[in-house]
Protein backbone atom coordinates (compact mmCIF):
# COMPACT_ATOMS: atom_id res chain seq x y z
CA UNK A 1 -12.03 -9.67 36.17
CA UNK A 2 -12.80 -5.73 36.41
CA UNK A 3 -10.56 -5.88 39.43
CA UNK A 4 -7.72 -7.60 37.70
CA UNK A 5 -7.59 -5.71 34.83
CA UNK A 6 -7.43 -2.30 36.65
CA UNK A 7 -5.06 -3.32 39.06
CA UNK A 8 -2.95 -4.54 36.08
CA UNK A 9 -2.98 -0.97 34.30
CA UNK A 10 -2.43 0.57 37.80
CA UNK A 11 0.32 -1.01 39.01
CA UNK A 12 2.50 -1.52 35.32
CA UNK A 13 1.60 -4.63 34.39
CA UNK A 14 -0.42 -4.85 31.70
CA UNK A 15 -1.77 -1.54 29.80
CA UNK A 16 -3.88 -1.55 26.39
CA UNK A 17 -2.55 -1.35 23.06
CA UNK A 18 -1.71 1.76 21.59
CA UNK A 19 -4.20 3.12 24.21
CA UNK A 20 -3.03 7.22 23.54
CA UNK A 21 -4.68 6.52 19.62
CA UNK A 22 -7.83 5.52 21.39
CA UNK A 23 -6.97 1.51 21.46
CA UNK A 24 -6.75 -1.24 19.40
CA UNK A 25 -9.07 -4.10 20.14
CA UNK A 26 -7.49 -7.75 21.47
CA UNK A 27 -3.61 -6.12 21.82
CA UNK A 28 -1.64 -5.14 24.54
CA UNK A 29 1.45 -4.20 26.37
CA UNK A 30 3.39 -5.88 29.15
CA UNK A 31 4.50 -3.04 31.65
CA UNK A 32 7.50 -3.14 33.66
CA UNK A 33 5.94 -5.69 36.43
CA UNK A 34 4.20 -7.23 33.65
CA UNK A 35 7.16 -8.27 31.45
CA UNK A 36 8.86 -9.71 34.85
CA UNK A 37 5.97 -11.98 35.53
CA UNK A 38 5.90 -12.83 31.73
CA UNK A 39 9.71 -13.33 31.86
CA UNK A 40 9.50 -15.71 35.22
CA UNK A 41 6.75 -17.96 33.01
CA UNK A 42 8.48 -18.09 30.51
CA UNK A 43 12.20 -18.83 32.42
CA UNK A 44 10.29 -21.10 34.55
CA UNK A 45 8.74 -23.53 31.87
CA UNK A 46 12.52 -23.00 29.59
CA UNK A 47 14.43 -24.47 32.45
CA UNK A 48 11.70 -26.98 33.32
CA UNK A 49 10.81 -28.69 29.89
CA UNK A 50 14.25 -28.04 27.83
CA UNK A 51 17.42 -27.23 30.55
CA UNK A 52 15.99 -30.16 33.04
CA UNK A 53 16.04 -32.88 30.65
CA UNK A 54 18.26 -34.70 28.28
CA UNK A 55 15.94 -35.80 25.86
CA UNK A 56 15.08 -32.06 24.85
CA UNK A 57 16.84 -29.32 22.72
CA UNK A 58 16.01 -25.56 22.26
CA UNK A 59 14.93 -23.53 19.01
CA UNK A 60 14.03 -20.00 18.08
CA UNK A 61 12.99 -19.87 14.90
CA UNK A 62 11.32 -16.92 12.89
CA UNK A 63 7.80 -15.60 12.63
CA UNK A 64 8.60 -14.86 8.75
CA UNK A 65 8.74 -18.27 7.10
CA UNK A 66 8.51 -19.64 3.56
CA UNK A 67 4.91 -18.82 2.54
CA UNK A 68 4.72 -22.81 1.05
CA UNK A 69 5.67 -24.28 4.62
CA UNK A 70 2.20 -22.70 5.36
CA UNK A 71 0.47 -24.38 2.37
CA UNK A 72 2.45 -27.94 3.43
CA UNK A 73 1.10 -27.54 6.50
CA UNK A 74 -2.62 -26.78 5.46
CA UNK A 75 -3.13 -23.95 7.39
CA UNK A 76 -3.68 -21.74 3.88
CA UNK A 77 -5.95 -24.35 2.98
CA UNK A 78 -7.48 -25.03 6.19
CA UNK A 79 -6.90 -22.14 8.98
CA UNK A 80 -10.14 -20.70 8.25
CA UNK A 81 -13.66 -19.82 10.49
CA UNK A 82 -17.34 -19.16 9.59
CA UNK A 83 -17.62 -15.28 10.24
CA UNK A 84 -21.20 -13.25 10.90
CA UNK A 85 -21.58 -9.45 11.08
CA UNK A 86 -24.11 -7.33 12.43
CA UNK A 87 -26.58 -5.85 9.48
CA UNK A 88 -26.64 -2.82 12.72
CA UNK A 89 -22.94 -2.12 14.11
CA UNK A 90 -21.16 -4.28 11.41
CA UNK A 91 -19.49 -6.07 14.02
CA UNK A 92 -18.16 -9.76 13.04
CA UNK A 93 -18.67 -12.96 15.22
CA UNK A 94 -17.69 -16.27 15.31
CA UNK A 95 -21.24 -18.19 15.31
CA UNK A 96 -20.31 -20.75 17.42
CA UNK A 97 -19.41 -18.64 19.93
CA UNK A 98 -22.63 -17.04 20.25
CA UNK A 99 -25.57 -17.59 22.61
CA UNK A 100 -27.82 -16.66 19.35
CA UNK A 101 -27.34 -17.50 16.25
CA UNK A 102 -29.35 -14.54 15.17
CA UNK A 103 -29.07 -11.86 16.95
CA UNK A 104 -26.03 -9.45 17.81
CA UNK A 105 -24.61 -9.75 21.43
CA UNK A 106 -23.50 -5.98 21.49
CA UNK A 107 -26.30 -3.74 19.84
CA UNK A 108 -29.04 -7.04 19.25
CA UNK A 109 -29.08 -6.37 15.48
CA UNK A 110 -29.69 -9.12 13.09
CA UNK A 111 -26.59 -11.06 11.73
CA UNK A 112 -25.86 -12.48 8.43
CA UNK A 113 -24.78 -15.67 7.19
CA UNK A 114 -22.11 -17.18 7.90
CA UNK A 115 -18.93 -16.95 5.45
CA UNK A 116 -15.78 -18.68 6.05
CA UNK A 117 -12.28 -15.88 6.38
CA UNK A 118 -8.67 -16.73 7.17
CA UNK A 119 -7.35 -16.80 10.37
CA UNK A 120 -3.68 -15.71 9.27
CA UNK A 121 -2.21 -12.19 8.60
CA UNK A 122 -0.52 -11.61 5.06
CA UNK A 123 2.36 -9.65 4.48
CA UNK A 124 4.19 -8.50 1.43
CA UNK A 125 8.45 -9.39 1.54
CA UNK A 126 9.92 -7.05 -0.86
CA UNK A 127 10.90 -3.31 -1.07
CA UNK A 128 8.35 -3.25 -4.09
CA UNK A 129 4.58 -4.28 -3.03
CA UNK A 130 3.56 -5.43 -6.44
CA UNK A 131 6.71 -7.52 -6.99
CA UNK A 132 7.19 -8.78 -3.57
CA UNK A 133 6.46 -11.84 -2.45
CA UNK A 134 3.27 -12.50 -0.03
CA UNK A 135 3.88 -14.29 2.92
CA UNK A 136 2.25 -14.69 6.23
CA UNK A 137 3.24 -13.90 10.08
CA UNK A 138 3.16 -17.46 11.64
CA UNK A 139 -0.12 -18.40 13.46
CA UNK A 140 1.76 -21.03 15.40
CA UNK A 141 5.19 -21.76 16.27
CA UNK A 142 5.32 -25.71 15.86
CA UNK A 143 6.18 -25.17 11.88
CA UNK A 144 9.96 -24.19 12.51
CA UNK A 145 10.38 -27.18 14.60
CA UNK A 146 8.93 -29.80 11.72
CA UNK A 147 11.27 -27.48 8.83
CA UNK A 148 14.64 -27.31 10.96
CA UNK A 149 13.80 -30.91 12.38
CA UNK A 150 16.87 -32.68 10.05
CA UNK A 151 19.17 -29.47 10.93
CA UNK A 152 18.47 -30.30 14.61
CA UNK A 153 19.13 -34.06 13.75
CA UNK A 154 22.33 -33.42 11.64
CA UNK A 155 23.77 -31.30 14.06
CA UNK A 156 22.96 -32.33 17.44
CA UNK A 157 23.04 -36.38 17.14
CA UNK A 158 19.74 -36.66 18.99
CA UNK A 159 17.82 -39.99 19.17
CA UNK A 160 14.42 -40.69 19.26
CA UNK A 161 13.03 -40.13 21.25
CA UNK A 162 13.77 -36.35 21.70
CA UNK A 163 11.88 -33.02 21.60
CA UNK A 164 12.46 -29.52 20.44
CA UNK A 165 10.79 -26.60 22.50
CA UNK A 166 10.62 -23.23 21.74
CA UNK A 167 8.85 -20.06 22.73
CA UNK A 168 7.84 -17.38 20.50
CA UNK A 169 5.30 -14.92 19.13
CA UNK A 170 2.27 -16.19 16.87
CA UNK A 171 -0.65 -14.06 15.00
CA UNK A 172 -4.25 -14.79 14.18
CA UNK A 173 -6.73 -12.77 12.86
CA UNK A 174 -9.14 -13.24 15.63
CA UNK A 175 -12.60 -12.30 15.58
CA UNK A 176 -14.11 -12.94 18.79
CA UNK A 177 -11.81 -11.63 21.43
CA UNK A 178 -12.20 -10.67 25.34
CA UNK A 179 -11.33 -11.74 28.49
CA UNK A 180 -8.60 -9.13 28.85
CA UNK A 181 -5.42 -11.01 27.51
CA UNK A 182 -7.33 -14.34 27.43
CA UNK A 183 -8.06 -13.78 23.22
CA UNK A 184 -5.52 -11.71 21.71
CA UNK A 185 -4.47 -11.19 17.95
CA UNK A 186 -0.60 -11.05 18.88
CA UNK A 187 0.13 -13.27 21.74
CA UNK A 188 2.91 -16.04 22.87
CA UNK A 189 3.58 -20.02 22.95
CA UNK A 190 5.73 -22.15 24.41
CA UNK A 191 5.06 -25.21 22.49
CA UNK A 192 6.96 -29.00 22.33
CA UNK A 193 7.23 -31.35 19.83
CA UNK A 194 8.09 -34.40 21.03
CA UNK A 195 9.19 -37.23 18.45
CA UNK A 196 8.64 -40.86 18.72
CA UNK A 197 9.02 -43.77 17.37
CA UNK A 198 5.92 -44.97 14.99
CA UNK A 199 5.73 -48.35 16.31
CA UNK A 200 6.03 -47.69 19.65
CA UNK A 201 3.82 -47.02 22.74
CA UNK A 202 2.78 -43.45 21.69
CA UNK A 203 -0.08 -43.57 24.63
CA UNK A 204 2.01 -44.12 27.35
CA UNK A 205 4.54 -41.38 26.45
CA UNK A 206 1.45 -39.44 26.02
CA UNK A 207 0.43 -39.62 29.63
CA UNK A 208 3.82 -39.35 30.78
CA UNK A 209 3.98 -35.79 29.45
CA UNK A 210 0.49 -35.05 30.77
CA UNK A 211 2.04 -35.77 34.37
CA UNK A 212 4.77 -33.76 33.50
CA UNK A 213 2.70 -31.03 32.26
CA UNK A 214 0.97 -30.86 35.86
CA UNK A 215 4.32 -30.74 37.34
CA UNK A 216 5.00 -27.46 35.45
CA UNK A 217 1.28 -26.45 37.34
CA UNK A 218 2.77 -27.11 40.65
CA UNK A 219 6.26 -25.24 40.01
CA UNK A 220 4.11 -21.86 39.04
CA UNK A 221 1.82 -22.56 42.06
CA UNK A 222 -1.58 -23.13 40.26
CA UNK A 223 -3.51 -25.40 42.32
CA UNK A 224 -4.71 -28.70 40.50
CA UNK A 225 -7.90 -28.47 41.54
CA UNK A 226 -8.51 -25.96 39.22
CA UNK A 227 -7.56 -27.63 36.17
CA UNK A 228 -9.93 -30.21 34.19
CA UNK A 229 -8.54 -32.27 31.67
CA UNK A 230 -11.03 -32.29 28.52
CA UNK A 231 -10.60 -35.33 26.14
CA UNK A 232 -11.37 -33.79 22.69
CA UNK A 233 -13.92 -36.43 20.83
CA UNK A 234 -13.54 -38.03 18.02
CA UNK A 235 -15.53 -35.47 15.62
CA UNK A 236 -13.89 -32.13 16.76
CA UNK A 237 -10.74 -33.26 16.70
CA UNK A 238 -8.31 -32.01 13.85
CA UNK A 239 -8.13 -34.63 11.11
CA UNK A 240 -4.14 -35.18 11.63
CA UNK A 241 -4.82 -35.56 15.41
CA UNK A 242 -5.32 -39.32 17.28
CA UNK A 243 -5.81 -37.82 20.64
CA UNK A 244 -6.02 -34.40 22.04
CA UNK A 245 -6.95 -32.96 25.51
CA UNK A 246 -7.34 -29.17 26.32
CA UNK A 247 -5.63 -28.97 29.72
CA UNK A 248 -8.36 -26.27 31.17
CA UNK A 249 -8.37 -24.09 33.49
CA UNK A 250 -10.88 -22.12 36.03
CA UNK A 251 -10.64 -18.67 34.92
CA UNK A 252 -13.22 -15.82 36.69
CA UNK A 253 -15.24 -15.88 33.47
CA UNK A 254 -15.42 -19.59 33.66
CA UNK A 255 -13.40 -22.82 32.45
CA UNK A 256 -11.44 -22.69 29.16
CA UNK A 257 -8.38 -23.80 27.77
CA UNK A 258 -5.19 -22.59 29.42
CA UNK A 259 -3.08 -25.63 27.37
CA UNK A 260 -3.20 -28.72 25.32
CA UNK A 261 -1.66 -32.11 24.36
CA UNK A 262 -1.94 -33.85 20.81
CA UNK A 263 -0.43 -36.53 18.88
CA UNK A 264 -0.12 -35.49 15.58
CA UNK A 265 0.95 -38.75 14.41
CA UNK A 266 3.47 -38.19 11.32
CA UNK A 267 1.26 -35.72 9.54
CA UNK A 268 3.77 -32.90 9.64
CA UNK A 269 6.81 -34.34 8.47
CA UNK A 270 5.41 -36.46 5.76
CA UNK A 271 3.61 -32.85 4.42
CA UNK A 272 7.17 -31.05 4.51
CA UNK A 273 8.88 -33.90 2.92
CA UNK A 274 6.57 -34.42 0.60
CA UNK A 275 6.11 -30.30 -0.47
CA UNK A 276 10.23 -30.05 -0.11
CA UNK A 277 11.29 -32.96 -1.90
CA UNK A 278 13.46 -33.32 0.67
CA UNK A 279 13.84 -36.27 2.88
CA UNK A 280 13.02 -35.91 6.98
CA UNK A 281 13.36 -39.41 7.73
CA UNK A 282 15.33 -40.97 10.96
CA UNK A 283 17.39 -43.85 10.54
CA UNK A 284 17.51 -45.84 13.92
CA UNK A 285 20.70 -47.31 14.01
CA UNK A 286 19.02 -50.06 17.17
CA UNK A 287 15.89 -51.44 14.79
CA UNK A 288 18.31 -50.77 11.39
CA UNK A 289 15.36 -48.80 9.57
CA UNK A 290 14.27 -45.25 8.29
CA UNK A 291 11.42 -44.38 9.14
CA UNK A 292 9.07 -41.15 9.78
CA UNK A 293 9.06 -40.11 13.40
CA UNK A 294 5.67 -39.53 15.12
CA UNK A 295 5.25 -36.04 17.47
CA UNK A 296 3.18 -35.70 20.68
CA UNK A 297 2.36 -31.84 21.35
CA UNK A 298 2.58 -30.39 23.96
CA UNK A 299 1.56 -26.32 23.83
CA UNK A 300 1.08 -23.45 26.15
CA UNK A 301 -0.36 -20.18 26.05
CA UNK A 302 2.02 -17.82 27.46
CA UNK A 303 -0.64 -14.70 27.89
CA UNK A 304 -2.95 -17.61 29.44
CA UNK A 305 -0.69 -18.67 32.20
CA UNK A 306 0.21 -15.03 33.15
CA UNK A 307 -4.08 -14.46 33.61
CA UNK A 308 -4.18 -17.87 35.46
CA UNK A 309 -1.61 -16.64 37.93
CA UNK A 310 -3.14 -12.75 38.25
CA UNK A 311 -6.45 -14.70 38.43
CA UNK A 312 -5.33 -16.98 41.28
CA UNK A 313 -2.77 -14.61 43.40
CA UNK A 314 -5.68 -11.59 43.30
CA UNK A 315 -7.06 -11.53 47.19
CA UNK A 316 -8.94 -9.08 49.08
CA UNK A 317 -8.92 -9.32 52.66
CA UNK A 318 -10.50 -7.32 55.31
CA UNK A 319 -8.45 -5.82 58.04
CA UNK A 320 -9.21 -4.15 61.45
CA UNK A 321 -11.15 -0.75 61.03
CA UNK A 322 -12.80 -1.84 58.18
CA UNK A 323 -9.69 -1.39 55.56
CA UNK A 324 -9.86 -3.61 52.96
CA UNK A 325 -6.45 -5.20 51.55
CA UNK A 326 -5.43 -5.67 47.79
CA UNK A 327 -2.94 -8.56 47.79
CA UNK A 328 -1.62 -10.64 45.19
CA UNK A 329 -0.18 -13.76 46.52
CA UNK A 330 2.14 -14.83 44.03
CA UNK A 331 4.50 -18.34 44.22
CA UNK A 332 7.78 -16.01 45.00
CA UNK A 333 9.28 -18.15 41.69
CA UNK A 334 6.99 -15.76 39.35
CA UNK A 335 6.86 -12.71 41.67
CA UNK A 336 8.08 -10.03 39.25
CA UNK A 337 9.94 -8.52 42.69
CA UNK A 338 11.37 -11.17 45.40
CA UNK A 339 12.13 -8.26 48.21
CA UNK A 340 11.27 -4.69 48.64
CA UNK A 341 13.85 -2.84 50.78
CA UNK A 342 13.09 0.55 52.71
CA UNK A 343 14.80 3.02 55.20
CA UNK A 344 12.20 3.98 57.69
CA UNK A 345 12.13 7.52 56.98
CA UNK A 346 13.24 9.06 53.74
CA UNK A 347 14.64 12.35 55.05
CA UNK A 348 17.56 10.43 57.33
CA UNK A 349 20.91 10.08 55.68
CA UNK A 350 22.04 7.14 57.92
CA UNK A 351 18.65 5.29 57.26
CA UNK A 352 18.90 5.88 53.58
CA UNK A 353 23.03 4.79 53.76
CA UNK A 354 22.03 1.85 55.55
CA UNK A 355 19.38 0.66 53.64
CA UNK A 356 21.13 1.23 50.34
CA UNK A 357 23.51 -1.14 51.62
CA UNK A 358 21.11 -3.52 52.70
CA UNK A 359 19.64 -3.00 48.87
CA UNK A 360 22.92 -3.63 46.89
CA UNK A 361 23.75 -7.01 48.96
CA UNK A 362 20.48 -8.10 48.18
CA UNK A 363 20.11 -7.14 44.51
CA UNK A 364 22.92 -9.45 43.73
CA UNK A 365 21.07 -12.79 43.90
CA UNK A 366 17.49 -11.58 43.67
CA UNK A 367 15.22 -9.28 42.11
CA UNK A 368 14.91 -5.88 44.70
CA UNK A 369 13.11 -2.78 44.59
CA UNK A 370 13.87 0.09 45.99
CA UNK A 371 11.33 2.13 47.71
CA UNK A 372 11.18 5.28 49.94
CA UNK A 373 8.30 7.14 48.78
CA UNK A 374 5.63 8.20 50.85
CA UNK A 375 5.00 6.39 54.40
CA UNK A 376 5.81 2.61 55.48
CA UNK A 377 2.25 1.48 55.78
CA UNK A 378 1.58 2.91 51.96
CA UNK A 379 4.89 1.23 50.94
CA UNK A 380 3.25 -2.11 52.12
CA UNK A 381 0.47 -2.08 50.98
CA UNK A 382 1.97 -0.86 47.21
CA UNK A 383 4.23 -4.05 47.40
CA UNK A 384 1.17 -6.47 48.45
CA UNK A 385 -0.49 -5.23 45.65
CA UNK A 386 2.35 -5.84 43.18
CA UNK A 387 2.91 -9.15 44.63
CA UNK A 388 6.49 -8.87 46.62
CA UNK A 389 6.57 -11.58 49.32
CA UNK A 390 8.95 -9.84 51.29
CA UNK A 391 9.50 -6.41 52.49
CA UNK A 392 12.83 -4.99 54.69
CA UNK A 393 12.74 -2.36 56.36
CA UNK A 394 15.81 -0.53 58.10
CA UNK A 395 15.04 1.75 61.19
CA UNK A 396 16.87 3.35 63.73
CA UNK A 397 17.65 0.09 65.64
CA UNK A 398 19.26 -1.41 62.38
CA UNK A 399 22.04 1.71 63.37
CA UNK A 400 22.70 0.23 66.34
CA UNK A 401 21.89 -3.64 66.28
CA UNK A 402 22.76 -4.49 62.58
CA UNK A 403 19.35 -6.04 61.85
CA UNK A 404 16.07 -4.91 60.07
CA UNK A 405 12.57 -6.30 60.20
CA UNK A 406 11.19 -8.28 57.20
CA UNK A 407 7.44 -8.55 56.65
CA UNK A 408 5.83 -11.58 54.90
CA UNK A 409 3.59 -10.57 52.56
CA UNK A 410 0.95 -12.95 53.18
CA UNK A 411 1.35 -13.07 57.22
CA UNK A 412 1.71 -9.41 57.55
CA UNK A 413 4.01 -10.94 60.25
CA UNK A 414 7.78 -9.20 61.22
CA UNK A 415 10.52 -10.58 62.33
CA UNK A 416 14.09 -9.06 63.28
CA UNK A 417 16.72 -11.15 61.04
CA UNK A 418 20.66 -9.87 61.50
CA UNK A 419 21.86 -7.89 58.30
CA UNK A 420 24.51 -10.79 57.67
CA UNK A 421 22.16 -13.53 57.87
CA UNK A 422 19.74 -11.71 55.19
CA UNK A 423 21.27 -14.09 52.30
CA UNK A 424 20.92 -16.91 53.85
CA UNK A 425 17.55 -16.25 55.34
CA UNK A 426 16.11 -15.16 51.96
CA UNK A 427 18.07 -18.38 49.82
CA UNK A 428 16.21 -20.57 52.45
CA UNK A 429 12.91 -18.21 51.60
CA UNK A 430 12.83 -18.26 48.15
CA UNK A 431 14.28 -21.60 47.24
């Protein structure tokens, strides 16, 4: 992980938050190859689980909601989690998180008992603190999806069953934290809820969309074998859930969750009708009955799948001479860059014309960088470390022959391709 995490501030993909004031613990920025790999994820899974299908609509909906959608939802009630702190350092803990119990993991200092704090982050709506009204930043996205479910309805003419995806920011007031961007305070979901009929065969959609979910595994190139479905028992499930299983994942500091599935039966809706007053039920025009619809969840952690795929594409190999080489072998779907074009020298005017050509053609269908800085081997070996599966280069012989060598990134092997054939050589590449 030590490895990860400085090659992510080194390269611009991930810094820490706010890092010139001395840091703030559990937040972060996304640099500029950072944001493209979070962009790809989140493009990626968009197209996959809403464009793709026709049973599936989008939503963005805000982080500011109506503080009672919150207390019809039980999270005011119930989003809370015992709390220790260190008698020593005064640092807090989640106990059950802890080897001991007892004893402090950072300076060893006795702890205290536990007490029970809120997981959610208040905020005050109102130019006037004391008048305002006090309201919370969302600590999940699925809320918007159960309040605007009857918009959605009313003006789409969907029919169960459908689902309503949407990706967005959530906040919780996290004690423990670590594992880089593993545990964060302000992080990102890409979440599904999927309604269903309540007399209908809820477990075999439910394993329908866990096969789908692996799909979405395959499509970012995370092998399978490195996932472990966990069937959450009976006793620590949530009380609205029938079935849940953490989709896991093998992370360098071990297996945890990287996403989930649940069926939350009809626990949402009836809440929100019930706190509203006003009615959320779906009249199926086939059976000739209104009824409640039923939701299977499925929910990903956006910050989670980016560490999955740093965690899986970081390689070292060793190379002649004893040179070691930093490589991060990303699917090219989620490489931030696709190609990486270069004149051979940077002081020749022709090589430089050339390439920029070469660079513009290129740029037009795919994501390119331009790079001339320094020597060619140091140029490789920047874009292996940021991930780029291809490399061009354009050298003398491009002047007279019209071609340029491209370099796999994970062969190290060149090949001379004709300037006019790059587009189709690179569709056929990256497809």
């Amino acid at each position: 992980m030590d490895k990860i995490v400085a090659l992510c501030k080194r390269r611009g993909f991930i810094f820490p938050g706010s890092e010139i004031y001395g840091g703030m613990a559990s937040t972060y920025s996304y640099g500029p190859l950072g944001a493209e790999l979070k962009n790809n994820v989140k493009q990626l899974w968009w197209k996959y689980f809403v464009q793709d299908r026709e049973d599936m609509v989008g939503l963005d909906g805000g982080i500011l909601l109506h503080p009672k959608v919150w207390e019809a939802s039980g999270h005011v009630k119930n989003f809370k989690d015992p709390l220790v702190e260190c008698k020593k350092c005064h640092h807090r803990f989640r106990p059950d998180k802890l080897e001991d119990e007892t004893k402090c993991p950072d300076c060893g200092g006795p702890l205290t008992e536990a007490r029970m704090f809120s997981g959610m982050f208040k905020t005050i709506i109102g130019p006037v603190a004391q008048e305002g009204i006090e309201a919370y930043l969302r600590p999940e996205t699925a809320q918007a999806m159960f309040v605007d479910f009857k918009n959605i309805l009313d003006s789409t003419n969907k029919k169960i069953p459908f689902g309503i995806g949407q990706i967005g920011k959530a906040f919780r007031n996290e004690i423990t934290t670590g594992n880089f961007i593993f545990r964060q305070i302000e992080f990102e979901q890409m979440e599904i809820e999927y309604f269903i009929a309540p007399d209908g065969d809820w477990n075999k959609t439910f394993e329908e969309w866990v096969s789908y979910i692996y799909g979405y595994a395959d499509l970012l190139g995370l092998d399978k074998k490195d996932f472990y479905s966990h069937e959450i028992p009976d006793e620590e499930r949530a009380f609205y859930s029938k079935r849940t299983i953490d989709i896991e994942y093998n992370f360098p500091f071990g297996r945890d969750e990287l996403w989930a599935i649940a069926y939350r039966t009809d626990y949402d809706l009836v809440r929100h009708q019930s706190a509203s007053g006003k009615s959320l039920e779906y009249f199926d025009d086939q059976a000739k009955k209104r009824y409640i619809p039923h939701v299977i969840e499925p929910t990903f952690g956006v910050d989670r799948t980016v560490l999955a795929l740093l965690a899986k594409a970081y390689t070292e190999e060793a190379l002649e001479g004893g040179e070691t080489r930093t490589v991060l072998k990303f699917d090219p779907k989620v490489a931030p860059y696709k190609i990486a074009v270069f004149p051979l020298l940077a002081n020749k005017e022709k090589l430089i014309g050339k390439a920029r050509e070469v660079y513009e053609s290129l740029k037009e269908e795919h994501l390119c960088f331009w790079d001339d800085r320094g020597n060619i081997g140091k140029r490789y070996r920047y874009q292996d470390e940021i991930g780029t599966p291809y490399c061009v280069t354009v050298d003398f012989d491009s002047l007279e022959n019209d071609d340029v060598t491209v370099r796999d990134r994970d062969s190290m092997k060149q090949e001379r391709v004709k300037i006019g054939e790059l587009k189709n050589y690179f569709e056929n590449k990256l497809k």
